[in-house]
C-alpha atoms as a PDB file:
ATOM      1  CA  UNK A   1       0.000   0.000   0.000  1.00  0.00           C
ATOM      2  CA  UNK A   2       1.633   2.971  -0.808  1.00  0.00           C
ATOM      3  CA  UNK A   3       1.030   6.270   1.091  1.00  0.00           C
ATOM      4  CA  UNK A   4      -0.277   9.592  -0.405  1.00  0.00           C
ATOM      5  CA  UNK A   5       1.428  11.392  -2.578  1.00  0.00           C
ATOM      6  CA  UNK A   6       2.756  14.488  -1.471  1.00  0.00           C
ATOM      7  CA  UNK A   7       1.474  17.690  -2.847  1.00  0.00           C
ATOM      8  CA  UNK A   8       4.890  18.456  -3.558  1.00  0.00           C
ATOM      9  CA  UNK A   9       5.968  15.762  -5.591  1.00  0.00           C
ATOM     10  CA  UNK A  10       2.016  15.936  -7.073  1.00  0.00           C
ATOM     11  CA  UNK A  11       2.582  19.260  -8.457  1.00  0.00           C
ATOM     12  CA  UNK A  12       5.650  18.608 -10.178  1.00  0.00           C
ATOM     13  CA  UNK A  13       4.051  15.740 -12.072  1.00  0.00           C
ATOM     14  CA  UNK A  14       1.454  18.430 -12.918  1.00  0.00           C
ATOM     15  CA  UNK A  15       4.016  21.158 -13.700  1.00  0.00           C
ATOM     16  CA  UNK A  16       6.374  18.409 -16.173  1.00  0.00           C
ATOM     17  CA  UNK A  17       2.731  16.621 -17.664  1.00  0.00           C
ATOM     18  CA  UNK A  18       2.138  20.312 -19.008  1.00  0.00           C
ATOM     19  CA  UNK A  19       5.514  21.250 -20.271  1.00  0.00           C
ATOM     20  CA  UNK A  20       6.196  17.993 -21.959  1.00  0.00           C
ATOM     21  CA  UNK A  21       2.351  16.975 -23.473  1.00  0.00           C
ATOM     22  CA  UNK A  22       2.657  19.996 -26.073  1.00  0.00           C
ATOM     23  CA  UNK A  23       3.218  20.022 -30.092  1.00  0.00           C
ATOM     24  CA  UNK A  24       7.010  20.664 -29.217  1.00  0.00           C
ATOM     25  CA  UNK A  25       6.865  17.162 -28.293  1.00  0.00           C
ATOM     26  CA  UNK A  26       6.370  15.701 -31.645  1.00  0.00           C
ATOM     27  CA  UNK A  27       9.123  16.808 -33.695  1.00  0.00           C
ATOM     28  CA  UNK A  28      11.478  14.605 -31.771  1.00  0.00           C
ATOM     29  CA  UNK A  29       9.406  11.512 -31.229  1.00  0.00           C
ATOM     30  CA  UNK A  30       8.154   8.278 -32.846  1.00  0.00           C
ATOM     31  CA  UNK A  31       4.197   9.674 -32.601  1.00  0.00           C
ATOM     32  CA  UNK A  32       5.433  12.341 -35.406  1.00  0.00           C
ATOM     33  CA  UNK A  33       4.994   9.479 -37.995  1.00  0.00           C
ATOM     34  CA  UNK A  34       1.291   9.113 -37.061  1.00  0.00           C
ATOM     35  CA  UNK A  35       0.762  12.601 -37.114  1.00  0.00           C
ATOM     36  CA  UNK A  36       2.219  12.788 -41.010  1.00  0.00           C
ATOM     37  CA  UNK A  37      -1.397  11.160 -41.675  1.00  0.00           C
ATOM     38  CA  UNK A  38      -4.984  12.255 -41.506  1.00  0.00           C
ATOM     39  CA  UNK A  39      -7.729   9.694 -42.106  1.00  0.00           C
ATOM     40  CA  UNK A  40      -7.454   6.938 -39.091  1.00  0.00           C
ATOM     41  CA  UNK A  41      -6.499   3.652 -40.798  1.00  0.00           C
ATOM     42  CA  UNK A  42      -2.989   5.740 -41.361  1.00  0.00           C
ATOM     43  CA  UNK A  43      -2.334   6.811 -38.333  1.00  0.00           C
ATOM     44  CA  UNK A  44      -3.367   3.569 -36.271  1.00  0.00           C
ATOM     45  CA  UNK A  45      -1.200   1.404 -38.437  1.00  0.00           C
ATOM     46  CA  UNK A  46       1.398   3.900 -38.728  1.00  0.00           C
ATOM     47  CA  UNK A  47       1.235   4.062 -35.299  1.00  0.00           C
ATOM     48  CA  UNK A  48       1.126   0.809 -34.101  1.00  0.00           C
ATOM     49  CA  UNK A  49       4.559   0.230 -36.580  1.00  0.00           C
ATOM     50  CA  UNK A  50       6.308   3.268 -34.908  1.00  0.00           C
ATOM     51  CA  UNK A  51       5.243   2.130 -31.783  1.00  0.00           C
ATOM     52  CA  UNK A  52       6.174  -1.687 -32.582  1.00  0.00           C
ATOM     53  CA  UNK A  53      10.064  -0.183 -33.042  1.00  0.00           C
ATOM     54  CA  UNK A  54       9.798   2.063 -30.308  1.00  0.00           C
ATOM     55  CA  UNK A  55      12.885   0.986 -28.681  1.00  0.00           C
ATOM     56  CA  UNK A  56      16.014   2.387 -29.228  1.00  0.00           C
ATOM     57  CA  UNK A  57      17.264   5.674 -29.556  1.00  0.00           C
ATOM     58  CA  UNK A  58      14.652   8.108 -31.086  1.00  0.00           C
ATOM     59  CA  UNK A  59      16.465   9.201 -33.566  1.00  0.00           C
ATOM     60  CA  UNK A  60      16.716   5.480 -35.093  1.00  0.00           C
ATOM     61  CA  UNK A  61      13.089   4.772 -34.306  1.00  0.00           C
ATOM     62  CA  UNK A  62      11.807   7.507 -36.370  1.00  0.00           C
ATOM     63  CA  UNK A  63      14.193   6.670 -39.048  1.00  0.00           C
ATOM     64  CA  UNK A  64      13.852   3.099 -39.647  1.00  0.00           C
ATOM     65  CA  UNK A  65      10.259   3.920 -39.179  1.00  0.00           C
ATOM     66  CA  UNK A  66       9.998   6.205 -42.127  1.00  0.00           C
ATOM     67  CA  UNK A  67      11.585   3.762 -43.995  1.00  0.00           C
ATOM     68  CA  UNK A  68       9.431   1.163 -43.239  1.00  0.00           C
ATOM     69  CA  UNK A  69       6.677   3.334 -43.954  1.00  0.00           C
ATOM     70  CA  UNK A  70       7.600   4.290 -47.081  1.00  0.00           C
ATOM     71  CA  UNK A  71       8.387   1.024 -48.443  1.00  0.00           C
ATOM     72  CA  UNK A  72       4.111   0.423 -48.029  1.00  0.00           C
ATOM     73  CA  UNK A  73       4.426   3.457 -50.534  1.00  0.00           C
ATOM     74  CA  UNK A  74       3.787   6.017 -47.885  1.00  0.00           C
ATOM     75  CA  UNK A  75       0.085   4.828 -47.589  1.00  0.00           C
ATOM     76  CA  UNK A  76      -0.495   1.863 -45.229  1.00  0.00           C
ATOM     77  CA  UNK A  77      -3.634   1.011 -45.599  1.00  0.00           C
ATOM     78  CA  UNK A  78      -4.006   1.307 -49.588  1.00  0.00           C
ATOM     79  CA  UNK A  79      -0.971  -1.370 -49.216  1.00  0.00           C
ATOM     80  CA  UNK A  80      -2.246  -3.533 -47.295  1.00  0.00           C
ATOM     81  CA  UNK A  81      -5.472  -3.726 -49.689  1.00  0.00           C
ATOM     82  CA  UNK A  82      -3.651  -4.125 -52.638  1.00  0.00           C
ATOM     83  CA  UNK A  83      -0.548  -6.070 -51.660  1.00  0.00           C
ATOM     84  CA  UNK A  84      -0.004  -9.376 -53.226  1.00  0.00           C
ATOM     85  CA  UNK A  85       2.738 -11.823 -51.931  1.00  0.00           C
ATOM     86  CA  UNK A  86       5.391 -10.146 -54.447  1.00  0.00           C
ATOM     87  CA  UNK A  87       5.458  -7.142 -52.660  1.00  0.00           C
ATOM     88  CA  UNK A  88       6.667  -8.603 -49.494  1.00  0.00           C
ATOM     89  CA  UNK A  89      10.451  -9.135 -50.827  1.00  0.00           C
ATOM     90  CA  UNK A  90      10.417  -5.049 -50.414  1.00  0.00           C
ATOM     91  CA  UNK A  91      10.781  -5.775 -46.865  1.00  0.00           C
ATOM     92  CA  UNK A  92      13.135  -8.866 -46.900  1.00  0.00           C
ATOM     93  CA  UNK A  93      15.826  -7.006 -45.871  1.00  0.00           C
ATOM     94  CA  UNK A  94      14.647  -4.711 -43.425  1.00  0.00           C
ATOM     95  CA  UNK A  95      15.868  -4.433 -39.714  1.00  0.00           C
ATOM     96  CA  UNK A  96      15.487  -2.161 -36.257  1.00  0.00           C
ATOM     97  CA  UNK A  97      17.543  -4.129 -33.911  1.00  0.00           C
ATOM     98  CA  UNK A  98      16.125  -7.819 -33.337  1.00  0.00           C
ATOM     99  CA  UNK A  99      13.199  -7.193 -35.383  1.00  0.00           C
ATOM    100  CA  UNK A 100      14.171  -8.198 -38.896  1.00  0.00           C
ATOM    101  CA  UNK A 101      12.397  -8.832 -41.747  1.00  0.00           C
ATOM    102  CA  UNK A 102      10.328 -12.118 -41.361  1.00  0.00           C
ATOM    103  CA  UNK A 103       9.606 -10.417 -38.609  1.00  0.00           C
ATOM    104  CA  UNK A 104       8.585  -7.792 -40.677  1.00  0.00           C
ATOM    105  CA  UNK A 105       6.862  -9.275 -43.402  1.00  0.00           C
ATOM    106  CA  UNK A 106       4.975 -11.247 -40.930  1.00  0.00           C
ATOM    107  CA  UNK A 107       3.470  -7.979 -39.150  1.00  0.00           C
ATOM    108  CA  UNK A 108       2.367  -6.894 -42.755  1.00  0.00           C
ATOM    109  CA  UNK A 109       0.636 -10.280 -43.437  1.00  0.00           C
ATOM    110  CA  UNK A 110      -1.337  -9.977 -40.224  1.00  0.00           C
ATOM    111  CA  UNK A 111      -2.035  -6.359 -40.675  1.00  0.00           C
ATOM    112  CA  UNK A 112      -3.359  -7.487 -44.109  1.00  0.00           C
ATOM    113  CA  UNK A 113      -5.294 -10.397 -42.657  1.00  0.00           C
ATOM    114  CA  UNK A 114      -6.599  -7.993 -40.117  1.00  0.00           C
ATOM    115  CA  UNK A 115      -8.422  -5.508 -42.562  1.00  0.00           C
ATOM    116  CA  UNK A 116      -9.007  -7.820 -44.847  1.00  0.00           C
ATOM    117  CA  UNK A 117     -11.493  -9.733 -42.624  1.00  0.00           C
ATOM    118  CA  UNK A 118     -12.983  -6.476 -41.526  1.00  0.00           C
ATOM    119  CA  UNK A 119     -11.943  -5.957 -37.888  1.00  0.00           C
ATOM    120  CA  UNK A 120      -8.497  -4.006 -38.470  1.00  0.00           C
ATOM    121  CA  UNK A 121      -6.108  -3.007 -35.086  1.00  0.00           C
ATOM    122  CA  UNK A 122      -9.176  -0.512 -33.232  1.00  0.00           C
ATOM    123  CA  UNK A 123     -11.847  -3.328 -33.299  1.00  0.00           C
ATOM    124  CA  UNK A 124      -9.870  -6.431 -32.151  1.00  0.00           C
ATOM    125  CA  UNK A 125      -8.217  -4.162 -29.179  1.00  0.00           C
ATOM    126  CA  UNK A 126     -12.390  -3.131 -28.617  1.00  0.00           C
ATOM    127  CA  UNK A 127     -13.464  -6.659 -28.676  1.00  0.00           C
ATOM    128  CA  UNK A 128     -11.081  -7.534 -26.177  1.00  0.00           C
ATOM    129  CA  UNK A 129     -11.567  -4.796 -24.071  1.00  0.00           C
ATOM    130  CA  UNK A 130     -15.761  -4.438 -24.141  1.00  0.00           C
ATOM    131  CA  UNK A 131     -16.625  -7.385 -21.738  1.00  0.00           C
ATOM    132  CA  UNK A 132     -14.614  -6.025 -18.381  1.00  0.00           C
ATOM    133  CA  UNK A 133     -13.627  -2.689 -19.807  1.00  0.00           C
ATOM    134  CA  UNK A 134      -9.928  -4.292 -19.344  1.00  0.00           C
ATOM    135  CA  UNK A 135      -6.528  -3.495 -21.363  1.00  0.00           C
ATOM    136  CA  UNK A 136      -4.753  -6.146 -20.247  1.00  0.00           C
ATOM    137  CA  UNK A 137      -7.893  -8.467 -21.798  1.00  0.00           C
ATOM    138  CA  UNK A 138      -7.513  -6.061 -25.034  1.00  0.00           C
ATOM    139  CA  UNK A 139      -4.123  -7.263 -25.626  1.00  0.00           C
ATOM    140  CA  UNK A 140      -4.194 -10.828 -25.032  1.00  0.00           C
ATOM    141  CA  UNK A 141      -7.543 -10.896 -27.550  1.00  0.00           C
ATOM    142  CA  UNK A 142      -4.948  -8.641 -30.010  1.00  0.00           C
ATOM    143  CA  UNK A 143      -2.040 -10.963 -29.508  1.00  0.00           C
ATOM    144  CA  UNK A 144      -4.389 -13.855 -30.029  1.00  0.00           C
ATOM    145  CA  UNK A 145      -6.172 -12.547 -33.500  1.00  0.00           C
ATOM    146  CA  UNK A 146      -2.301 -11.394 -34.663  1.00  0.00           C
ATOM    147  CA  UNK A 147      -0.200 -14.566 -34.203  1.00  0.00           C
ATOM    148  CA  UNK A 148      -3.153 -16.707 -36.428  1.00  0.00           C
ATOM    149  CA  UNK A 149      -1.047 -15.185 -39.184  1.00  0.00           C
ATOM    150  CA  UNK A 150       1.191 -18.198 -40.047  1.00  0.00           C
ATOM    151  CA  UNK A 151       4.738 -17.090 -38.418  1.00  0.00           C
ATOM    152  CA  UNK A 152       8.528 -18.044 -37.441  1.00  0.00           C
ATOM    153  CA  UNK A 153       8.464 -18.738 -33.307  1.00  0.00           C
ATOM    154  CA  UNK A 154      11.083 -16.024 -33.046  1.00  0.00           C
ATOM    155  CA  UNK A 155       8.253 -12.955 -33.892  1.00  0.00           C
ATOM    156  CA  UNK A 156       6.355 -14.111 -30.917  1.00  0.00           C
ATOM    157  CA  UNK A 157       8.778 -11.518 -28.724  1.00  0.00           C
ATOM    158  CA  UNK A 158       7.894  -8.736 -30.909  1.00  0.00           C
ATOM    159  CA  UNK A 159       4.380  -9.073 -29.489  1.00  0.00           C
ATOM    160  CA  UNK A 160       4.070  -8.481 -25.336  1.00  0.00           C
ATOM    161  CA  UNK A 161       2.380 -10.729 -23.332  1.00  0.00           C
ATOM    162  CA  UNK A 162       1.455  -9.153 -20.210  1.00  0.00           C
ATOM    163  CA  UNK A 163       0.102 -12.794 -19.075  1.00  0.00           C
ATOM    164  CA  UNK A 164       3.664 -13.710 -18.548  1.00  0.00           C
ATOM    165  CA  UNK A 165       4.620 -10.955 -16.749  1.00  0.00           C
ATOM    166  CA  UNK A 166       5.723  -8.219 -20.175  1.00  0.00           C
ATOM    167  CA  UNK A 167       5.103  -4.812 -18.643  1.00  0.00           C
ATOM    168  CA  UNK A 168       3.797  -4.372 -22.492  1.00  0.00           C
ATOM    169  CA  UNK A 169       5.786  -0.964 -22.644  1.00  0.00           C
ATOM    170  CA  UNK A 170       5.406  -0.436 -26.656  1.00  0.00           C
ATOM    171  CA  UNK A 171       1.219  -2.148 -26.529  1.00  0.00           C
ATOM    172  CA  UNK A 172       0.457   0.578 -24.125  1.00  0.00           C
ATOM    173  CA  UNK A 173       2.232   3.309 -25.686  1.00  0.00           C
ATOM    174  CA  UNK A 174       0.131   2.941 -29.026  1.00  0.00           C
ATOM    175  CA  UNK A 175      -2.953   2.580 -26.996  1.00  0.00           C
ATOM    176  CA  UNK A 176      -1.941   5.909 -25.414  1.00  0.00           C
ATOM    177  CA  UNK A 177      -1.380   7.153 -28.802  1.00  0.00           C
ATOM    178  CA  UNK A 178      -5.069   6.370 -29.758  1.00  0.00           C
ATOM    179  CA  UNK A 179      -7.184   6.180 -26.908  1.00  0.00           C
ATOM    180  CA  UNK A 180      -5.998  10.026 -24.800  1.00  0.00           C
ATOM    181  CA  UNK A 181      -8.110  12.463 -25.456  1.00  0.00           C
ATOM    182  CA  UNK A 182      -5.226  15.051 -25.390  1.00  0.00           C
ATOM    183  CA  UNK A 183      -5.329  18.809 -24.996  1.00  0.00           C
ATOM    184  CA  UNK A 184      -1.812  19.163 -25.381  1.00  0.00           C
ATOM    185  CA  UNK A 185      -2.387  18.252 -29.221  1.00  0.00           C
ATOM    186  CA  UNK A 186       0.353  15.178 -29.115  1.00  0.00           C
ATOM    187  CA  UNK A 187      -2.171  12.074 -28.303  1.00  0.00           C
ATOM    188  CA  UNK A 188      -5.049  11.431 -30.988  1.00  0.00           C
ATOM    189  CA  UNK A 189      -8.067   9.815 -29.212  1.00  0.00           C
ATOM    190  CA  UNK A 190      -9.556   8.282 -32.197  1.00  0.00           C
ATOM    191  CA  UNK A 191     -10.391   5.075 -30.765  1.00  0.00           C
ATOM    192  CA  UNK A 192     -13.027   6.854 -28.737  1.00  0.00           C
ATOM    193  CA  UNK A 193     -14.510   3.301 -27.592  1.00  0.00           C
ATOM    194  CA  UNK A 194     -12.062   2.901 -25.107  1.00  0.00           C
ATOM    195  CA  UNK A 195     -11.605   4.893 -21.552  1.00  0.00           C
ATOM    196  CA  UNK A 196      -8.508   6.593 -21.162  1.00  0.00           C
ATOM    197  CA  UNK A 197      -9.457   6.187 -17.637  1.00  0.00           C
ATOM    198  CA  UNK A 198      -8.145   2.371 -18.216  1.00  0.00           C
ATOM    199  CA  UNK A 199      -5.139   2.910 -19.915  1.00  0.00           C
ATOM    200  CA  UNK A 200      -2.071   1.757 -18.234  1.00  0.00           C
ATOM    201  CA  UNK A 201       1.560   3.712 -18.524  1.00  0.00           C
ATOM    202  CA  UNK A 202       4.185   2.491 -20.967  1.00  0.00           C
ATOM    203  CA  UNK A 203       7.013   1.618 -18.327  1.00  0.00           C
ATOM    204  CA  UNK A 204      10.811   1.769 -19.594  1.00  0.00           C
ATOM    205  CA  UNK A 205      13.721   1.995 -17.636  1.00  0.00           C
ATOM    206  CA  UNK A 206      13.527   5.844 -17.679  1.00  0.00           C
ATOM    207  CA  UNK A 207      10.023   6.028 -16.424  1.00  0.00           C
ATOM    208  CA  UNK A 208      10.591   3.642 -13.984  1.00  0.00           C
ATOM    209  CA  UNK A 209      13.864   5.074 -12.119  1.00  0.00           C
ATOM    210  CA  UNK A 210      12.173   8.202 -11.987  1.00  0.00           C
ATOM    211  CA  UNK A 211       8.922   6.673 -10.579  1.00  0.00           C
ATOM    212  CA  UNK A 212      11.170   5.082  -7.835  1.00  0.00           C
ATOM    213  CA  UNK A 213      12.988   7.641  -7.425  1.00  0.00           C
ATOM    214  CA  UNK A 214      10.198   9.800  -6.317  1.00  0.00           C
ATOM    215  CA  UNK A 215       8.473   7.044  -4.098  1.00  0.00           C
ATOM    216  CA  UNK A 216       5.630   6.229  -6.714  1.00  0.00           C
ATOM    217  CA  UNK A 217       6.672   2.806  -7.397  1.00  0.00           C
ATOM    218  CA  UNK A 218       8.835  -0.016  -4.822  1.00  0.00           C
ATOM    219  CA  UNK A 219       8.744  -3.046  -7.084  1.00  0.00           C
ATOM    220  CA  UNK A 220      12.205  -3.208  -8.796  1.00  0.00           C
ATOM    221  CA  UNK A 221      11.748  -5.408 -11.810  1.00  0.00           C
ATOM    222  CA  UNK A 222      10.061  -3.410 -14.943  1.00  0.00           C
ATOM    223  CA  UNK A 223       7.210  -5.988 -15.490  1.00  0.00           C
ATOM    224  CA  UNK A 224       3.553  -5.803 -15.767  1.00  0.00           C
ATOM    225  CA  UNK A 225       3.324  -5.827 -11.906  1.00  0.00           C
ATOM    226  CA  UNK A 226       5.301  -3.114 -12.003  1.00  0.00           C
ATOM    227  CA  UNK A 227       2.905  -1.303 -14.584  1.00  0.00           C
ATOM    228  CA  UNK A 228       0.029  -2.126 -13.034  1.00  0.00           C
ATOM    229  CA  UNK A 229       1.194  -0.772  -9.590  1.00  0.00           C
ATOM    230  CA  UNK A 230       2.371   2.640 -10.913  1.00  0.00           C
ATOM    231  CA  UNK A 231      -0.679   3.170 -12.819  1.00  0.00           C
ATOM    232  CA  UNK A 232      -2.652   2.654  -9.607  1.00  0.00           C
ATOM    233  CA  UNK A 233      -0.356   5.162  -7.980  1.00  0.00           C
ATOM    234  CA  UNK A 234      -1.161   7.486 -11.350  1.00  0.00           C
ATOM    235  CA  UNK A 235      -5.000   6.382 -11.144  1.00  0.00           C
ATOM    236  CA  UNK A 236      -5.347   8.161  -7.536  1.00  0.00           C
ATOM    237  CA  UNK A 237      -3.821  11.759  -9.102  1.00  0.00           C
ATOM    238  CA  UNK A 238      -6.113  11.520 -12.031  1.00  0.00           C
ATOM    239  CA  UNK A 239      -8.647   9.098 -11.829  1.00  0.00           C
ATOM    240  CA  UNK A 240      -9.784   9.992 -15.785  1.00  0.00           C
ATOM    241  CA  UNK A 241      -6.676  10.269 -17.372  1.00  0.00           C
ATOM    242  CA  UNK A 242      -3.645   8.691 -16.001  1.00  0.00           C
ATOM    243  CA  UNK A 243      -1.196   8.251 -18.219  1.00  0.00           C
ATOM    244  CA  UNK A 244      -0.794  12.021 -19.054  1.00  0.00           C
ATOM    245  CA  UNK A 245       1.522  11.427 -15.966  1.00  0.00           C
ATOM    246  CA  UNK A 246       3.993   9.260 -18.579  1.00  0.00           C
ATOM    247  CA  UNK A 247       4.729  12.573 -20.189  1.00  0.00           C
ATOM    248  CA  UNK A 248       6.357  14.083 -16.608  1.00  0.00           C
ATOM    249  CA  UNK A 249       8.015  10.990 -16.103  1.00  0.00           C
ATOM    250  CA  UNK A 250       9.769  10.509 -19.736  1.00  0.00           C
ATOM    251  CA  UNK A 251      10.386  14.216 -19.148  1.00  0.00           C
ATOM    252  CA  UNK A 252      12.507  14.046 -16.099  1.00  0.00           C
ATOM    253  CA  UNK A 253      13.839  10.723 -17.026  1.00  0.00           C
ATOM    254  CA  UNK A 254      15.459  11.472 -20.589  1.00  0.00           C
ATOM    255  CA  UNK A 255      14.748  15.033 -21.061  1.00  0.00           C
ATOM    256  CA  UNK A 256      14.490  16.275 -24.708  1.00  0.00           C
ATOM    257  CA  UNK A 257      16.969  13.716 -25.622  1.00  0.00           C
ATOM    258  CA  UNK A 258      15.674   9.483 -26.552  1.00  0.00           C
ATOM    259  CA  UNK A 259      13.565   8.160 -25.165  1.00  0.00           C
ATOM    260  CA  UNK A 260      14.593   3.647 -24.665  1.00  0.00           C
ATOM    261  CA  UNK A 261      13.240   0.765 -23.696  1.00  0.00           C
END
């Protein structure tokens, strides 16, 4: 049980949530790929690839992101409706750190298969998430629906599985990216089905020292306990939105610089 938070460690959360969650923050972050797109197929499977290599330096992220982006011919969606099998050797040799491309050309597939058979990434989150209004329930029913794509064992850690203990760091950062209904212009809160009230924070090393380090979180490891305990901590500051709190920690954690993870 953790004891209040202190007004004075509450108010700096505040004071960091409102520098940091501002259009500044794009132009140095993954999200700004997402935000190169308008209609909302784009930006949730533009999103959900940035977010997918969101580990790393920044700087890398957004680069091998653009790249992977515009080898779909800088329109996702129209891609992944018109790709045939050929196309997939575009991606053959593509690679962020472990994930390379079968890895890759997997994700595509299952994208494909996903909007192909109607449901595409907002609906099998939703379906997951309706009965118990729960995210960790939303991503096991996502991991579940992605990995019927046929696939190489090795992918499978590309996709978390907070079951087995993944804090789920990148899963929850896209769901941030969709779900937040965000003044500060940097979150898009299209997928207006789900309750920003449930989201849980995308913990990384950086988010987690500083948590610690200012008596929100004890447990040491970075796993889903670990999420689930912060965002608790989070939950009692801002019972409707608390994961606008992720933008004070990655603020005092990494500054302006990368964000990893």
């Amino acid at each position: 049980m953790h004891p209040p938070v202190s007004d004075t460690i509450k108010n700096l959360l505040e004071e960091k949530a409102r520098e940091y969650n501002s259009p500044a923050f794009i132009e140095n972050d993954p999200i700004q790929i997402p935000h190169s797109f308008s209609d909302p197929e784009n930006i949730e499977i533009s999103g959900f690839l940035a977010a997918t290599l969101a580990w790393g330096r920044r700087d890398i992220i957004i680069r091998n992101t653009l790249d992977l982006i515009g080898r779909m011919d800088n329109n996702p969606i129209e891609f992944l409706r018109n790709m045939e099998e050929k196309d997939l050797q575009a991606f053959s040799d593509f690679k962020h750190r472990t994930f390379n491309g079968e890895d890759c050309k997997f994700f595509i597939r299952s994208l494909r298969n996903l909007y192909k058979n109607g449901k595409g990434l907002y609906s099998t989150f939703l379906e997951g998430y309706n009965p118990r209004h729960n995210i960790k329930d939303a991503i096991h029913n996502f991991r579940l629906e992605f990995l019927k794509t046929d696939h190489l064992q090795r992918s499978h850690k590309h996709l978390a599985n907070p079951s087995l203990g993944s804090a789920a760091k990148r899963i929850n950062l896209f769901l941030r990216w969709m779900v937040r209904k965000d003044e500060g212009g940097v979150d898009f809160g299209i997928w207006t089905g789900i309750d920003a009230a449930d989201l849980y924070i995308p913990l990384d090393i950086h988010t987690g020292n500083v948590a610690r380090q200012l008596g929100l979180l004890n447990r040491k490891q970075n796993d889903w306990k670990a999420t689930e305990e912060l965002t608790e901590v989070l939950r009692e500051l801002d019972p409707d939105d608390p994961v606008r709190f992720d933008y004070a920690l990655f603020g005092m954690g990494v500054s302006e610089s990368k964000r990893d993870g």
